[in-house]
N, C-alpha and C. Protein backbone atom coordinates (compact mmCIF):
# COMPACT_ATOMS: atom_id res chain seq x y z
N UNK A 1 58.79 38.57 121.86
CA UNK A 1 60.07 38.54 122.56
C UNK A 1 60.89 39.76 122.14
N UNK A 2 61.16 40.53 123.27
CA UNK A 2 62.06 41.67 122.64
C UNK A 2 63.95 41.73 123.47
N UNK A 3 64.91 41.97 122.60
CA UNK A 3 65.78 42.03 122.93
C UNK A 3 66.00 43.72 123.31
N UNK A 4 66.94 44.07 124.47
CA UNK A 4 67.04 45.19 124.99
C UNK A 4 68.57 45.08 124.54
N UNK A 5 68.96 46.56 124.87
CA UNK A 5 70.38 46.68 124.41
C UNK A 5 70.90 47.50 125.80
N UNK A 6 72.15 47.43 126.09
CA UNK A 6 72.65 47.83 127.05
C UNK A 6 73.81 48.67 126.24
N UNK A 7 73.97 50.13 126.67
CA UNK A 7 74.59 51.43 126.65
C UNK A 7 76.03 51.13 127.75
N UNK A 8 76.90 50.79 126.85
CA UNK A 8 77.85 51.05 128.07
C UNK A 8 78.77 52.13 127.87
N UNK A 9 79.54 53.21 128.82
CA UNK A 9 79.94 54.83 128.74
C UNK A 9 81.12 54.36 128.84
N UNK A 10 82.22 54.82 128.04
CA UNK A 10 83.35 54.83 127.25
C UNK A 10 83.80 56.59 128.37
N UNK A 11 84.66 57.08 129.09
CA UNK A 11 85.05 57.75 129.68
C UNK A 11 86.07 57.87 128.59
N UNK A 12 85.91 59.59 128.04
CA UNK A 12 87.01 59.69 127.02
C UNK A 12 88.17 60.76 127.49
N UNK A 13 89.03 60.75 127.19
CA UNK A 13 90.29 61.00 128.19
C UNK A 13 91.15 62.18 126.71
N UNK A 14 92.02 62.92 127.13
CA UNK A 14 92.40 63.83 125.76
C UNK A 14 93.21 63.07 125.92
N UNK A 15 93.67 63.19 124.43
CA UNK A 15 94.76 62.24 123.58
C UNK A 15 95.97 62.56 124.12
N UNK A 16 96.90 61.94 124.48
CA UNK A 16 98.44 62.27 124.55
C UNK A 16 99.13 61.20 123.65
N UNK A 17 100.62 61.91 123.38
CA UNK A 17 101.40 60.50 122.48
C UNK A 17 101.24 59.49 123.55
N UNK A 18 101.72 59.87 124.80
CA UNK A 18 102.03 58.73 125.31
C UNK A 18 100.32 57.54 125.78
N UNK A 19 99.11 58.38 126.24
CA UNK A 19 97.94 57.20 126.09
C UNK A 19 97.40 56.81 124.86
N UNK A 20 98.05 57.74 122.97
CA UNK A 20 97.70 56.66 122.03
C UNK A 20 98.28 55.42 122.00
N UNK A 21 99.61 55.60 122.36
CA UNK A 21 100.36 54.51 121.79
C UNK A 21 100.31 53.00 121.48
N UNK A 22 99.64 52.75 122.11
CA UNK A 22 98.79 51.29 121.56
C UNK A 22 98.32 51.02 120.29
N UNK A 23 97.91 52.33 119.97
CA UNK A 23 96.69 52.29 118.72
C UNK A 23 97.40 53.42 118.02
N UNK A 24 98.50 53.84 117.88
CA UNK A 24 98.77 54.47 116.64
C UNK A 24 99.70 56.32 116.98
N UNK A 25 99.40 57.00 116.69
CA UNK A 25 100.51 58.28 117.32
C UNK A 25 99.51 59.71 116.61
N UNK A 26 100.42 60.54 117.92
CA UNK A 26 99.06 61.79 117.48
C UNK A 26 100.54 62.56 116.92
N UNK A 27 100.28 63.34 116.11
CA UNK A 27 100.92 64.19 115.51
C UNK A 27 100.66 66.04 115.98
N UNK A 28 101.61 66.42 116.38
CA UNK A 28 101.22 67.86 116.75
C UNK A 28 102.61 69.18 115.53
N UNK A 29 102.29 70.15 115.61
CA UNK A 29 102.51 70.72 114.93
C UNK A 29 104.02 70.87 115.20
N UNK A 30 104.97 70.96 114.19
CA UNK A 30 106.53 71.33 114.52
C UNK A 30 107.17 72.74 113.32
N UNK A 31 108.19 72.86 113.87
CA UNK A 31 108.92 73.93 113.32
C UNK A 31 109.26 73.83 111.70
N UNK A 32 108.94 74.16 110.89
CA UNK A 32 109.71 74.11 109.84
C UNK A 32 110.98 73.93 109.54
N UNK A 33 111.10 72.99 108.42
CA UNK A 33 112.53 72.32 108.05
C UNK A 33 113.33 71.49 109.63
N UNK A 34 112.37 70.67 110.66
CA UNK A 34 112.89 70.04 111.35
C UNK A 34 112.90 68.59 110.36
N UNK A 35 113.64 68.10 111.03
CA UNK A 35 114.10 66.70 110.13
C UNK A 35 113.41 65.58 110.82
N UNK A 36 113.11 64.67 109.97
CA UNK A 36 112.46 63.28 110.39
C UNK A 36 112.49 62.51 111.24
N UNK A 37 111.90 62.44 111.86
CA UNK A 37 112.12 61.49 113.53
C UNK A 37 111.52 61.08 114.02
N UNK A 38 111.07 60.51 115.60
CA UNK A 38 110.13 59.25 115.34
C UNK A 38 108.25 60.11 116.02
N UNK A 39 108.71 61.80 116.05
CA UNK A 39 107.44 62.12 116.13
C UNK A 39 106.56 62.77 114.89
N UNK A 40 107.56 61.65 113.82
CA UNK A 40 106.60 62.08 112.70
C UNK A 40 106.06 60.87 112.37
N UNK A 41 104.69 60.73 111.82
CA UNK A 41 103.74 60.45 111.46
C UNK A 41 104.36 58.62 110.33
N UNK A 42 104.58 57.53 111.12
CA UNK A 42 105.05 56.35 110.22
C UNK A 42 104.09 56.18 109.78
N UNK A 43 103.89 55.98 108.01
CA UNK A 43 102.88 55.97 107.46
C UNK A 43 103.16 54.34 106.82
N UNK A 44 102.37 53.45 106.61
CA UNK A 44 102.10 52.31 105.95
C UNK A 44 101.37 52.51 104.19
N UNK A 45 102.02 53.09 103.22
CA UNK A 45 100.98 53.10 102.09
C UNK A 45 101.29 52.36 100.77
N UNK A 46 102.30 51.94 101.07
CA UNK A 46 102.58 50.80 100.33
C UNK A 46 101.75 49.66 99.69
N UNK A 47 100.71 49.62 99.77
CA UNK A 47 99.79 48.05 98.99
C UNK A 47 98.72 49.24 98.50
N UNK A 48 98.55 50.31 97.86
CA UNK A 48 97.62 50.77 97.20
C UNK A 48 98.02 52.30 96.83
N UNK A 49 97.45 52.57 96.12
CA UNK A 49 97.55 54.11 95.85
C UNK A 49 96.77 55.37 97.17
N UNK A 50 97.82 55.97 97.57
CA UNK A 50 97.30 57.03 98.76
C UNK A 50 96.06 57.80 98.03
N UNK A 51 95.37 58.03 99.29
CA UNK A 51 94.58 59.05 98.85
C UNK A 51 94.32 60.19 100.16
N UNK A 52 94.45 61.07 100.18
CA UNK A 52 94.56 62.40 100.96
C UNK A 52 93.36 63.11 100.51
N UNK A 53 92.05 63.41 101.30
CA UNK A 53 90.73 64.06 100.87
C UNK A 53 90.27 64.86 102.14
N UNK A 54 89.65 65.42 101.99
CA UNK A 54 88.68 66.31 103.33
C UNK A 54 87.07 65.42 103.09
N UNK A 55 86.42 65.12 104.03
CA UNK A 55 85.23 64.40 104.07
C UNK A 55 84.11 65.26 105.26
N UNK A 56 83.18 65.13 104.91
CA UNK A 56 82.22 66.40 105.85
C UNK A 56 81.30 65.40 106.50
N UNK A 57 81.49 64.81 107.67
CA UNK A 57 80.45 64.67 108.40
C UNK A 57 79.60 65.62 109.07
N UNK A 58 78.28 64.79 109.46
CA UNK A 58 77.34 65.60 109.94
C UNK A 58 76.51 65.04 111.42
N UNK A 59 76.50 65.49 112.23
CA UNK A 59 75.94 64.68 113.52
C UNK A 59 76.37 63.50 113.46
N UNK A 60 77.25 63.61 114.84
CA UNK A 60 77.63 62.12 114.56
C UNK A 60 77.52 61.64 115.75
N UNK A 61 77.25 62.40 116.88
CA UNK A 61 76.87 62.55 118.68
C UNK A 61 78.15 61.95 118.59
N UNK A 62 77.88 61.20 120.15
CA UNK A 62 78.79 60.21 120.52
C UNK A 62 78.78 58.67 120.55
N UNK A 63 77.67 58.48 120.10
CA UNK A 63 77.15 56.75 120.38
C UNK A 63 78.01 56.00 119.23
N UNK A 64 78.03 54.83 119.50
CA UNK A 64 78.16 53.92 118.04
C UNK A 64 78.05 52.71 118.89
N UNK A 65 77.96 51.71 117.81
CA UNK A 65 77.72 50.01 117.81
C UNK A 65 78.65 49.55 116.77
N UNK A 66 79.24 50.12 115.93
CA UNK A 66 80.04 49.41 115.20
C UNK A 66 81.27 50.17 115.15
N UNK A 67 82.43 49.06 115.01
CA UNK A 67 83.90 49.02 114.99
C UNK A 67 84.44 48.63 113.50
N UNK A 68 85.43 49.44 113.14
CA UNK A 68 86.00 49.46 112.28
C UNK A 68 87.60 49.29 112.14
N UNK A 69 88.09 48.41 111.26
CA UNK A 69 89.49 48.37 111.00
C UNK A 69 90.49 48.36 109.54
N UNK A 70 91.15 48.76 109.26
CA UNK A 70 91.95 48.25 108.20
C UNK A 70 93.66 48.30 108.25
N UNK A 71 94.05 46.70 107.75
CA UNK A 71 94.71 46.05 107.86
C UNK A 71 96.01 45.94 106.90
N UNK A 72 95.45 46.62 105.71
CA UNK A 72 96.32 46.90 104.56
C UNK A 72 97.31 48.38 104.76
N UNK A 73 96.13 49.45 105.86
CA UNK A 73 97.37 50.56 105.54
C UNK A 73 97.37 51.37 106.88
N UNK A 74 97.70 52.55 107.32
CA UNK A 74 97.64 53.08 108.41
C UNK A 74 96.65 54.06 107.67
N UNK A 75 96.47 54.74 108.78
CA UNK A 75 95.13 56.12 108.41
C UNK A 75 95.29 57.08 109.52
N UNK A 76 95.79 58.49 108.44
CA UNK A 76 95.56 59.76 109.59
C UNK A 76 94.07 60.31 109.54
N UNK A 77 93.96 60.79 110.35
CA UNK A 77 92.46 62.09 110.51
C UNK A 77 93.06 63.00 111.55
N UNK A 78 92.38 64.12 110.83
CA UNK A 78 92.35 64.98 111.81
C UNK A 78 91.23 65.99 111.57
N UNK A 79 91.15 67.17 112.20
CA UNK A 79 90.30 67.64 111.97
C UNK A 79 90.32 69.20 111.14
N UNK A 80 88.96 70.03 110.46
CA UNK A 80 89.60 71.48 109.85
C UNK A 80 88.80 72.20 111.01
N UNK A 81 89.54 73.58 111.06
CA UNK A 81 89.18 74.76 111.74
C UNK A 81 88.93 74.72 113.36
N UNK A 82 90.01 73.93 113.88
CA UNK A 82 90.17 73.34 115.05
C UNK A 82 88.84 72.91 116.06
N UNK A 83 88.46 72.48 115.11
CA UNK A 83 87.38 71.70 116.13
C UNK A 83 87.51 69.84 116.86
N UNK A 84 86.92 70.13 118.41
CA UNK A 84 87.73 68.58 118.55
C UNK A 84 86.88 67.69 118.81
N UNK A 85 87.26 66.38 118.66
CA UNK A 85 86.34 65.24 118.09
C UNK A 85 86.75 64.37 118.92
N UNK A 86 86.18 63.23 118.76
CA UNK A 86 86.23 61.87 119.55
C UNK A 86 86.72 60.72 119.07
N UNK A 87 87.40 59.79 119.20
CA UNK A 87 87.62 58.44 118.82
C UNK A 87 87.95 57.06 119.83
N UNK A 88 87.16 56.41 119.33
CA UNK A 88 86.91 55.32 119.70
C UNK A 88 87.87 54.05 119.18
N UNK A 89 89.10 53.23 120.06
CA UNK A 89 90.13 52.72 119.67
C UNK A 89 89.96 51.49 120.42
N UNK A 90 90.39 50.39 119.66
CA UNK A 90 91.08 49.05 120.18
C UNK A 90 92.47 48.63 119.37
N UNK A 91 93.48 48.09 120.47
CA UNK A 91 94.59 47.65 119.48
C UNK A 91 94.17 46.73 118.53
N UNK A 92 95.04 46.92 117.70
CA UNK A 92 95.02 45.81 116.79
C UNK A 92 95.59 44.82 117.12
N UNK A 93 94.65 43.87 117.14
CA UNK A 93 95.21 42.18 117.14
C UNK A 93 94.42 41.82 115.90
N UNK A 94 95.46 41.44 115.11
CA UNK A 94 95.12 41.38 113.74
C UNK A 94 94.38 39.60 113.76
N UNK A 95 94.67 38.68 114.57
CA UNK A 95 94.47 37.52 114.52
C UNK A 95 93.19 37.30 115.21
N UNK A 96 92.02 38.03 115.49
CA UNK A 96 90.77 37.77 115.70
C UNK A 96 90.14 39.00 114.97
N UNK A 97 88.59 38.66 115.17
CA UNK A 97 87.56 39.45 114.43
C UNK A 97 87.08 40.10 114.84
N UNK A 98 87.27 39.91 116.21
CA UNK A 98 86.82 41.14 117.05
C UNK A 98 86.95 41.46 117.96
N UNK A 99 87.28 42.93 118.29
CA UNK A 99 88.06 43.55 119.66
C UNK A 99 87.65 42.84 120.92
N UNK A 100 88.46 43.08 121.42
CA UNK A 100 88.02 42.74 123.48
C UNK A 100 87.15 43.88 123.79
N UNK A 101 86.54 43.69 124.22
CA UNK A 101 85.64 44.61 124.93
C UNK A 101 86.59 45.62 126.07
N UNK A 102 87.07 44.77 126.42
CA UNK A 102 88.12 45.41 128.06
C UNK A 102 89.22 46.33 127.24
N UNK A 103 89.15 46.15 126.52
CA UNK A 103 90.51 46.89 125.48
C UNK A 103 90.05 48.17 124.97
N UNK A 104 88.40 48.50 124.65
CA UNK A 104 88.29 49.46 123.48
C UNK A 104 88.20 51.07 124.75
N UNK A 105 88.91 52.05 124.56
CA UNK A 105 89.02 53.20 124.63
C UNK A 105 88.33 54.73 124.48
N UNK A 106 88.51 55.48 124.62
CA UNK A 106 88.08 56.46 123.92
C UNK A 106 88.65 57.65 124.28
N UNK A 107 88.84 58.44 123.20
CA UNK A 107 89.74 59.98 123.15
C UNK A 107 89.01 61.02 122.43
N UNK A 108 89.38 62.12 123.56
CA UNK A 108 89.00 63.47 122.73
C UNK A 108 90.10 63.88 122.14
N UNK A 109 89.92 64.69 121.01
CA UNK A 109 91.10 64.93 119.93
C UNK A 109 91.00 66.18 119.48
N UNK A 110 91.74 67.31 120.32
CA UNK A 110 91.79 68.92 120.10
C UNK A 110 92.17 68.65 118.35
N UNK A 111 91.53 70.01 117.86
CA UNK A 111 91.73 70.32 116.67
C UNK A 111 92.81 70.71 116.12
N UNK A 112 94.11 70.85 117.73
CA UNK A 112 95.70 71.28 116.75
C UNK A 112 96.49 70.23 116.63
N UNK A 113 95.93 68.79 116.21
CA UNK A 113 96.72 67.41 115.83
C UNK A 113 96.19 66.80 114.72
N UNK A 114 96.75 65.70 114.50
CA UNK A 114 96.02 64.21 114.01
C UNK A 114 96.16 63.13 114.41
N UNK A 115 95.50 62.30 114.22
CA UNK A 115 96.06 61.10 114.33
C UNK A 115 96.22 60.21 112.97
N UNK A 116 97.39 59.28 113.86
CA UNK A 116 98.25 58.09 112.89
C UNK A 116 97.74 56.85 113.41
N UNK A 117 96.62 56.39 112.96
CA UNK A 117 96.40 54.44 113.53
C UNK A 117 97.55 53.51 113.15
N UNK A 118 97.68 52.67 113.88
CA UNK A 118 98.08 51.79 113.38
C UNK A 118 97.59 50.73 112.26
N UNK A 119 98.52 50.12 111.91
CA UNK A 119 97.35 49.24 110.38
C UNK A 119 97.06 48.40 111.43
N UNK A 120 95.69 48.04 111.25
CA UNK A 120 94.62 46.77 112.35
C UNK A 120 94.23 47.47 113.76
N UNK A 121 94.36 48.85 113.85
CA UNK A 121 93.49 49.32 114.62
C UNK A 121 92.06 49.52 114.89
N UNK A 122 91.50 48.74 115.51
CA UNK A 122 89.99 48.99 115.44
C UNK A 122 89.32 50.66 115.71
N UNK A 123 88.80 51.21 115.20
CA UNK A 123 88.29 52.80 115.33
C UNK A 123 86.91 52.68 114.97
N UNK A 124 86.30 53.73 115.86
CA UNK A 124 84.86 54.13 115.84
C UNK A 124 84.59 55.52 115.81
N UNK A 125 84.73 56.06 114.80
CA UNK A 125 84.74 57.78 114.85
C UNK A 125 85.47 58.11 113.55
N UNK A 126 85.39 59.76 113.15
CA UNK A 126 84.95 60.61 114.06
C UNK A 126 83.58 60.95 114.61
N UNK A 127 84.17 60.92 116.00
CA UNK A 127 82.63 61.50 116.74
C UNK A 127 82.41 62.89 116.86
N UNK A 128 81.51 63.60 117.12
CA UNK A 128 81.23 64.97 117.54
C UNK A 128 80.22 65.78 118.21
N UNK A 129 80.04 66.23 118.96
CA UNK A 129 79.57 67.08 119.44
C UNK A 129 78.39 68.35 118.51
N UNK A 130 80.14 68.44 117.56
CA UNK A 130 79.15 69.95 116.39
C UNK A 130 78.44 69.25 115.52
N UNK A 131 77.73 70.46 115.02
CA UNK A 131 76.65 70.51 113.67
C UNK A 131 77.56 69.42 112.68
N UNK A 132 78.58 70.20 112.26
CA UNK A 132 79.20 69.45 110.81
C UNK A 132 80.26 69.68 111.22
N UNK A 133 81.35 68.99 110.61
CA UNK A 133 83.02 69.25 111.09
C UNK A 133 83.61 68.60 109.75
N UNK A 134 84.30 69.09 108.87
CA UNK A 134 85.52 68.64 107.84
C UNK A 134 86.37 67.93 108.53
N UNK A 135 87.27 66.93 107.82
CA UNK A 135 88.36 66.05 108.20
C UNK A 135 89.12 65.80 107.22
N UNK A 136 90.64 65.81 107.17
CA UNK A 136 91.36 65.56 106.10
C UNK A 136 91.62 64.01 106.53
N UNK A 137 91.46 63.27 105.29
CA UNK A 137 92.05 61.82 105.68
C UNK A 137 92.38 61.14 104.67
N UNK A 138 93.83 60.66 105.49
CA UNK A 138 94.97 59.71 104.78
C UNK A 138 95.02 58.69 104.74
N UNK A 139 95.03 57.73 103.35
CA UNK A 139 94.55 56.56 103.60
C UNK A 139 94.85 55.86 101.82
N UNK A 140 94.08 54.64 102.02
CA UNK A 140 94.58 53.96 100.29
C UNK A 140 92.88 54.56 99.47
N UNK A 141 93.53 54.83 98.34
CA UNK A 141 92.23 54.80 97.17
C UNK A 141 90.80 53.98 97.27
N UNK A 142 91.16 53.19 98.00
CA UNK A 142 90.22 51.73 98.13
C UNK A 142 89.87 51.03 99.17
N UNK A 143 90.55 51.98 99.96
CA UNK A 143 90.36 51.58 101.89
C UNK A 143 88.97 51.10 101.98
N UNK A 144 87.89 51.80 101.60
CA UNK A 144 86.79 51.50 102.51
C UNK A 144 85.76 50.62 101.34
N UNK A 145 86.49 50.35 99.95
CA UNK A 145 86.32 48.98 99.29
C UNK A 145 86.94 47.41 99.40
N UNK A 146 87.85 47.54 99.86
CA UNK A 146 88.37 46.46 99.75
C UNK A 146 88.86 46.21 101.53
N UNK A 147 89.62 46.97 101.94
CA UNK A 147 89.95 46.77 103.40
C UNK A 147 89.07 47.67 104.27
N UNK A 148 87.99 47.38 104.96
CA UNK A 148 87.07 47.40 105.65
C UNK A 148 86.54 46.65 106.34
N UNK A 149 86.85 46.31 107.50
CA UNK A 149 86.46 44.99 108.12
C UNK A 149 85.85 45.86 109.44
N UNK A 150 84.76 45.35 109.64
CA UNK A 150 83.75 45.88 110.69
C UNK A 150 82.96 44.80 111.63
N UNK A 151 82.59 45.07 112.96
CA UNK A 151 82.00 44.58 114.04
C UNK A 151 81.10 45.03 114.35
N UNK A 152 79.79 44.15 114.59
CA UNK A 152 78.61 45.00 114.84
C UNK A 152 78.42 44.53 116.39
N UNK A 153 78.69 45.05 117.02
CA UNK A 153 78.37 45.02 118.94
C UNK A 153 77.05 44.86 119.33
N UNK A 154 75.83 45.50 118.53
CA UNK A 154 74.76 45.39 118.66
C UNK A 154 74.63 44.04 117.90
N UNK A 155 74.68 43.23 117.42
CA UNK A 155 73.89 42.19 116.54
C UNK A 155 75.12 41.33 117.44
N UNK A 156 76.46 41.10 118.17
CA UNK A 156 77.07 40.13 118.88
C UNK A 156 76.47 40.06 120.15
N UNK A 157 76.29 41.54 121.29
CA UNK A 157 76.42 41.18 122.26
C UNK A 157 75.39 42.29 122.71
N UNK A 158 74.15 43.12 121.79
CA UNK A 158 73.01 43.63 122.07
C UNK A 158 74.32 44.92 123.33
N UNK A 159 74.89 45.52 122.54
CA UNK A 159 75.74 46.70 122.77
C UNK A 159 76.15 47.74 121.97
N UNK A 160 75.81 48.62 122.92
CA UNK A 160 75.77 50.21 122.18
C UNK A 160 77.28 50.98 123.14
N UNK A 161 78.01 51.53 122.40
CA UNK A 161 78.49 52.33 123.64
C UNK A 161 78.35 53.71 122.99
N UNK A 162 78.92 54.53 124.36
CA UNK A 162 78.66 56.17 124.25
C UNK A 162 79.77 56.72 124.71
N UNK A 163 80.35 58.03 124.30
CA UNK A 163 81.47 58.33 124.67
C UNK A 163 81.29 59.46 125.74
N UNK A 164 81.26 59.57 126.79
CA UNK A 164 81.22 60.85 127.71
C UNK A 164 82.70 61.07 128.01
């Protein structure tokens, strides 16, 4: 008996503030010594010690089967040497385990931003296209020990998606 998996294509759209907003805020570059306001970056880091790192993925295409969230803090990424990437989003509804299907998204993400999730945003990425790509990312000491909560699409509902 063999189970088949069905590929479903995620149409990814470039990021604007206004189509993240569900799932969190893109940050674009501003003038020096402008003052605080609401297109800066609300950060959640309060329940752990921040941690700010560059991380080097490597092939990462566009596919995935699993969803990711955390609930304790918000999380920027973005990318180094302007290269642009993909992400894969569902709001957070913190009161189930796992996204709607009809809900999950997908964005291309030019290399002159970041993004700000919301805390309980589901994300699948970064995705890419290139060889290797650096990423600076903001987040708790312990994010991906302790608050890591993940969905496997393939082992619920024999689903893969892809981002074109």
């Amino acid at each position: 008996m063999s189970t088949s998996k069905t590929v479903q294509q995620l149409q990814a759209q470039w990021v604007t503030s206004e189509n993240f907003r569900p799932y969190g805020q893109v940050i674009f570059a501003s003038l020096d010594g402008k003052t605080y306001d609401g297109e800066d970056a609300h950060l959640s880091l309060q329940n752990g010690i921040p941690r700010f790192y560059i991380m080097r993925l490597q092939k990462r295409g566009r596919k995935f089967h699993k969803i990711t969230r955390h609930v304790e803090c918000t999380q920027c990424l973005g990318s180094l040497e302007g290269k642009d990437w993909l992400m894969a989003v569902s709001p957070p509804h913190n009161d189930v385990n796992e996204p709607a299907l009809d809900e999950i998204a997908a964005f291309r993400i030019p290399g002159n931003c970041f993004i700000k999730l919301h805390q309980g945003t589901w994300h699948a990425g970064p995705h890419f296209d290139h060889e290797a790509v650096d990423f600076y990312n903001l987040e708790l000491a312990d994010t991906n020990v302790v608050d890591h909560f993940s969905h496997d699409f393939l082992k619920s509902h024999q689903l893969e998606f892809e981002m074109v």
